[in-house]
C-alpha atoms as a PDB file:
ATOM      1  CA  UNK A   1      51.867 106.837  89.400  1.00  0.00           C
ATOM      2  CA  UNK A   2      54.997 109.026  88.924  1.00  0.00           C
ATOM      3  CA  UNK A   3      56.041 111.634  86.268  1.00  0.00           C
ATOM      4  CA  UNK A   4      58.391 110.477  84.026  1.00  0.00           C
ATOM      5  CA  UNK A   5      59.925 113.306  81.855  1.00  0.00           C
ATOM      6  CA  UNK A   6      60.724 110.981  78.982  1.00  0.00           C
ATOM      7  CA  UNK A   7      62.267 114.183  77.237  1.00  0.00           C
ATOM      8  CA  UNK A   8      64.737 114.747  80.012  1.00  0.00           C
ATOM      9  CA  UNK A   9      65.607 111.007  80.212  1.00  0.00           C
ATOM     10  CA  UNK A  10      66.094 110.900  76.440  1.00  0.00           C
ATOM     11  CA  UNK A  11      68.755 114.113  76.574  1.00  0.00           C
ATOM     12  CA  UNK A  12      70.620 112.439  79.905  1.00  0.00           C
ATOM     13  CA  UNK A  13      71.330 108.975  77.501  1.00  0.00           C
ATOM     14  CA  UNK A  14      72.888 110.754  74.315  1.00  0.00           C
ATOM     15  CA  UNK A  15      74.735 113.092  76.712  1.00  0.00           C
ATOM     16  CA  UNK A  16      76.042 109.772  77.988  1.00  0.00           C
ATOM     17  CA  UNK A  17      76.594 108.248  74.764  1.00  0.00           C
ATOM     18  CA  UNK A  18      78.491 111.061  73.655  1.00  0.00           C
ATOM     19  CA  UNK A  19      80.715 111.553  77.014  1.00  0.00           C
ATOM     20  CA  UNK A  20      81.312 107.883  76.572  1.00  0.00           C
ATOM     21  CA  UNK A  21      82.825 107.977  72.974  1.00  0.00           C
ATOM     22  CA  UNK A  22      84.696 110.776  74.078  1.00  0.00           C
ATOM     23  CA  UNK A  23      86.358 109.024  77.108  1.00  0.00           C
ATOM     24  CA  UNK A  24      87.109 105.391  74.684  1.00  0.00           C
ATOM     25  CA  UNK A  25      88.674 108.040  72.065  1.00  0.00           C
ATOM     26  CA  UNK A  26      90.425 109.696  74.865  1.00  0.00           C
ATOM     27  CA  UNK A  27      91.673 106.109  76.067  1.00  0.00           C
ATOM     28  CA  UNK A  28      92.310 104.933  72.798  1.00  0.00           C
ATOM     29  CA  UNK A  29      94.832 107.676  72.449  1.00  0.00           C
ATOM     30  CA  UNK A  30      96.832 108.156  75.555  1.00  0.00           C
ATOM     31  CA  UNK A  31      98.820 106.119  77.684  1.00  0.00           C
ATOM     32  CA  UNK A  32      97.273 106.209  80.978  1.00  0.00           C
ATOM     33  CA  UNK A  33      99.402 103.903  82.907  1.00  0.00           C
ATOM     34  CA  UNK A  34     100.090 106.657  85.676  1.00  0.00           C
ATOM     35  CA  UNK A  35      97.781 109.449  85.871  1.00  0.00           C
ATOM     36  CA  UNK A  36      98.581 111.023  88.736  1.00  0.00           C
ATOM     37  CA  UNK A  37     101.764 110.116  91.073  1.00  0.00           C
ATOM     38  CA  UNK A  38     101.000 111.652  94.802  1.00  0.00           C
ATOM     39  CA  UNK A  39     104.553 111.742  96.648  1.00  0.00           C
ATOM     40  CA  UNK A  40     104.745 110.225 100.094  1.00  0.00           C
ATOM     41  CA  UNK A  41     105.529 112.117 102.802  1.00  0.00           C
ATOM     42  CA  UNK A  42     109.265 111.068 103.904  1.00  0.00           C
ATOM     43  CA  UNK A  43     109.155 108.318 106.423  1.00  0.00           C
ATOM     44  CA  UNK A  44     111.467 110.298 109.348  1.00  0.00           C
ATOM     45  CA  UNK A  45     112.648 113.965 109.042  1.00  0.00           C
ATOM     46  CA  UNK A  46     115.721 114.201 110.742  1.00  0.00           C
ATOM     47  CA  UNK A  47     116.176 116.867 112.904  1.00  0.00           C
ATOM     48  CA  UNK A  48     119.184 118.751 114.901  1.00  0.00           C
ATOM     49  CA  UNK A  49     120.027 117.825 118.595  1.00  0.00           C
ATOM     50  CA  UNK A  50     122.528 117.743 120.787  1.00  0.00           C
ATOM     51  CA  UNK A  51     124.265 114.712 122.571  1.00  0.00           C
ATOM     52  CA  UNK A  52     121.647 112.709 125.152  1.00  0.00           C
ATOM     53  CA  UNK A  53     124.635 112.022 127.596  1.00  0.00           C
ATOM     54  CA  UNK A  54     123.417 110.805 130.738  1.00  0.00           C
ATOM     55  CA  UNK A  55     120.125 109.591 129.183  1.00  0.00           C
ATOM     56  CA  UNK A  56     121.431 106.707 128.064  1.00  0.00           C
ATOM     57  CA  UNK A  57     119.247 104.235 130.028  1.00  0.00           C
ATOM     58  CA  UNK A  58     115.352 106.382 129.018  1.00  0.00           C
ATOM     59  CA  UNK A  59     116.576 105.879 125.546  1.00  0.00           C
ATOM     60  CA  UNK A  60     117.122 102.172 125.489  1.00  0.00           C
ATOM     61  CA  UNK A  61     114.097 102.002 127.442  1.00  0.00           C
ATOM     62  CA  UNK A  62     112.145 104.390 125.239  1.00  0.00           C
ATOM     63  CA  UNK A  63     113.344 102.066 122.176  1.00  0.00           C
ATOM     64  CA  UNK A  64     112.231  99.051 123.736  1.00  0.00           C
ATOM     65  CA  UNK A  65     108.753 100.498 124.439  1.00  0.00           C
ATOM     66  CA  UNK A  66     108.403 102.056 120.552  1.00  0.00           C
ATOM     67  CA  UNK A  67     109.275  98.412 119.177  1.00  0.00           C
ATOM     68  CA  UNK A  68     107.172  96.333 122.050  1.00  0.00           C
ATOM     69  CA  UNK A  69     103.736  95.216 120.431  1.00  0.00           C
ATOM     70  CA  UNK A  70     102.715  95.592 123.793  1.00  0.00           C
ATOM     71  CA  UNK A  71     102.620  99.191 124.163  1.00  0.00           C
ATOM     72  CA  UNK A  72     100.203 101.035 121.978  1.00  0.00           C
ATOM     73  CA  UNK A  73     101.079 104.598 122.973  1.00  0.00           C
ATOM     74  CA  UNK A  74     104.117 106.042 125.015  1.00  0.00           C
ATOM     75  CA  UNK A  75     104.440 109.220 126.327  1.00  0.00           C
ATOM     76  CA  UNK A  76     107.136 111.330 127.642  1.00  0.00           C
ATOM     77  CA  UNK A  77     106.652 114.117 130.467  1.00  0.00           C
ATOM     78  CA  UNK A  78     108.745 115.981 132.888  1.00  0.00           C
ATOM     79  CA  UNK A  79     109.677 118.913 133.879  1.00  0.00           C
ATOM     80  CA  UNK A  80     110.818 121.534 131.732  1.00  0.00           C
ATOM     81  CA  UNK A  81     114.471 121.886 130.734  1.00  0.00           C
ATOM     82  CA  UNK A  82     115.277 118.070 131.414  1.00  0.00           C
ATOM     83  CA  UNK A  83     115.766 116.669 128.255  1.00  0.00           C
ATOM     84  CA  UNK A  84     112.584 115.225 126.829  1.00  0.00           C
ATOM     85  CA  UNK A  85     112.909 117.124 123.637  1.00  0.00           C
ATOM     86  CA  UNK A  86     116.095 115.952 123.010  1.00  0.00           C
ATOM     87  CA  UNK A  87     115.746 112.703 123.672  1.00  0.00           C
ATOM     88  CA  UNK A  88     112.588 112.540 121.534  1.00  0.00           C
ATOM     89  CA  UNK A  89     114.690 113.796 118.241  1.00  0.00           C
ATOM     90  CA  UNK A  90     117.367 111.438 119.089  1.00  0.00           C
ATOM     91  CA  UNK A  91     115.058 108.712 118.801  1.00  0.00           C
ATOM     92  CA  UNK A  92     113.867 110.252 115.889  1.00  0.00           C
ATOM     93  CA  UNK A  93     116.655 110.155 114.367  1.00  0.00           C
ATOM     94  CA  UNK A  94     117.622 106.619 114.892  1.00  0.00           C
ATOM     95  CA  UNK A  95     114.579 105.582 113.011  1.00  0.00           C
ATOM     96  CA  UNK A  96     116.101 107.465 110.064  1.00  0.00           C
ATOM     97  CA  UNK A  97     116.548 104.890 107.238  1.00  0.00           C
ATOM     98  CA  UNK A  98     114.974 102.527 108.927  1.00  0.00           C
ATOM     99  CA  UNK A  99     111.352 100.367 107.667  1.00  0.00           C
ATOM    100  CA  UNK A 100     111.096 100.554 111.835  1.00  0.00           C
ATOM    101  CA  UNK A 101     107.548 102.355 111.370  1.00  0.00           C
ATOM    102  CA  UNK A 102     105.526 103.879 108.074  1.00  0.00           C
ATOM    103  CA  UNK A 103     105.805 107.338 109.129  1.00  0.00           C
ATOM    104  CA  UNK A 104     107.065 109.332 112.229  1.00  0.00           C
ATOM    105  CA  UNK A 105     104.892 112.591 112.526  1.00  0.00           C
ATOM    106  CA  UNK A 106     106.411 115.075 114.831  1.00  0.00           C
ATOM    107  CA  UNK A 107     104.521 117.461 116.568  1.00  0.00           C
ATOM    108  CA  UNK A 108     104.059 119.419 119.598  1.00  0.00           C
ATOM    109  CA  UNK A 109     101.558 119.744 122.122  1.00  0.00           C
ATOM    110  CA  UNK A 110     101.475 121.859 124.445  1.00  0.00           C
ATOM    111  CA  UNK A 111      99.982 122.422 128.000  1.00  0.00           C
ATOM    112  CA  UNK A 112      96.965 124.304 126.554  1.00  0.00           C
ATOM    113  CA  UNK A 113      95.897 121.287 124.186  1.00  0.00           C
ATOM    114  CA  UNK A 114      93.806 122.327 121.297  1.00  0.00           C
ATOM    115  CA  UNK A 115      92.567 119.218 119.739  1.00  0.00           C
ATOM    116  CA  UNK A 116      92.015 120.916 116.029  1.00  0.00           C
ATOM    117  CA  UNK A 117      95.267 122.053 115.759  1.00  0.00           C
ATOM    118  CA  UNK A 118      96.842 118.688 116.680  1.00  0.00           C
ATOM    119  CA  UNK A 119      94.407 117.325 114.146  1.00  0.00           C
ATOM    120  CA  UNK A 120      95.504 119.389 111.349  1.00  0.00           C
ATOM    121  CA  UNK A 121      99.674 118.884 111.971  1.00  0.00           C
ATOM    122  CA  UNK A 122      98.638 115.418 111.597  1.00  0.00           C
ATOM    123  CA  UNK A 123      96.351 115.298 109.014  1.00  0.00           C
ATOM    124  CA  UNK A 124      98.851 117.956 107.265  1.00  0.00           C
ATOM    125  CA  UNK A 125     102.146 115.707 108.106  1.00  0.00           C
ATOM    126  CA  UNK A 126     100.145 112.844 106.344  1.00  0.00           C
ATOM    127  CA  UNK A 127      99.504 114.996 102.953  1.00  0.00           C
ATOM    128  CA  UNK A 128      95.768 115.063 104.302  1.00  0.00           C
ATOM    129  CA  UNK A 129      93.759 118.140 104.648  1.00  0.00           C
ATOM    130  CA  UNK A 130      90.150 118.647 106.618  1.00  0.00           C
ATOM    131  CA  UNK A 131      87.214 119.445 103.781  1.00  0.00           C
ATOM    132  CA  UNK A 132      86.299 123.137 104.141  1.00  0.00           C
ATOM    133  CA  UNK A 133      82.639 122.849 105.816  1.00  0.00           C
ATOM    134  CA  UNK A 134      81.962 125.222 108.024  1.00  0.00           C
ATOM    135  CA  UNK A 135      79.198 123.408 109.816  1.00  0.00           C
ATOM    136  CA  UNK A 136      80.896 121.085 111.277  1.00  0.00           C
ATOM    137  CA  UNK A 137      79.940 119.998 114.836  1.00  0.00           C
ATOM    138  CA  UNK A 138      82.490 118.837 116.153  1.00  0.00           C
ATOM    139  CA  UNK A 139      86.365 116.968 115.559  1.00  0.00           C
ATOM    140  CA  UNK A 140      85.324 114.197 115.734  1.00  0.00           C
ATOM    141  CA  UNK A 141      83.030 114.425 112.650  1.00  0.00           C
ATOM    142  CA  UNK A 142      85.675 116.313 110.633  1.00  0.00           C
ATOM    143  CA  UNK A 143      86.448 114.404 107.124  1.00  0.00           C
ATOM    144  CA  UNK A 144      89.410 114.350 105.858  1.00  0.00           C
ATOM    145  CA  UNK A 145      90.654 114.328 102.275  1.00  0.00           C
ATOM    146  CA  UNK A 146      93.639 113.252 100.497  1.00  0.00           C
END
């Protein structure tokens, strides 16, 4: 047979009771329509570039690919110094003022991927941020909050 602490139980209902009244008055006398707006991140940032000349051809291809259902990912790689930056915010730019995608999250990875920090420029880029346990084991079991 359990303990019941009918005290306790008794204190936890009129606390309720009274917390309830105050919410209906508190409803009963505001207009609660929109309580809290959160703005959307902007769907494209556009960003400076130069001209793509003689790229002409990887950017209609590199359209194609971002608006094939077929492709789930594309990536871009190359040498240094040949372009793939520019062409990237040229693209990026097109999709300005378009409903092409939801968002367009830009961010850079480099040789010496760290997999938190590409988490967090997304999760940041979305308006997201990671909670603030330390004792997390590992990225993939980071939660994120919004």
């Amino acid at each position: 047979m359990s303990h019941v602490n009918l005290k306790s139980h008794y204190e936890l209902g009129k606390r309720v009771i009274r917390m309830t009244e105050i919410v209906v008055n508190l409803k009963g006398r505001g207009d609660f329509d929109e309580v809290a707006v959160c703005s959307s991140p902007p769907r494209v940032l556009e960003m400076p570039t130069t001209s793509t000349h003689g790229q002409e051809s990887y950017e209609e291809t590199l359209w194609r690919c971002l608006h094939d259902d077929n492709y789930a990912m594309v990536c871009v790689h190359g040498m240094g110094g040949v372009g793939k930056t520019t062409l990237m915010k040229t693209i990026n730019n097109q999709l300005v003022g378009t409903q092409d995608f939801d968002v367009v999250i830009w961010i850079t990875v480099s040789k010496d991927l760290n997999i938190e920090r590409t988490q967090l420029a997304i999760g940041s880029k979305l308006g997201l941020y990671f909670a603030s346990d330390e004792d997390q084991e590992s990225e993939e079991g980071k939660s994120l909050q919004g």
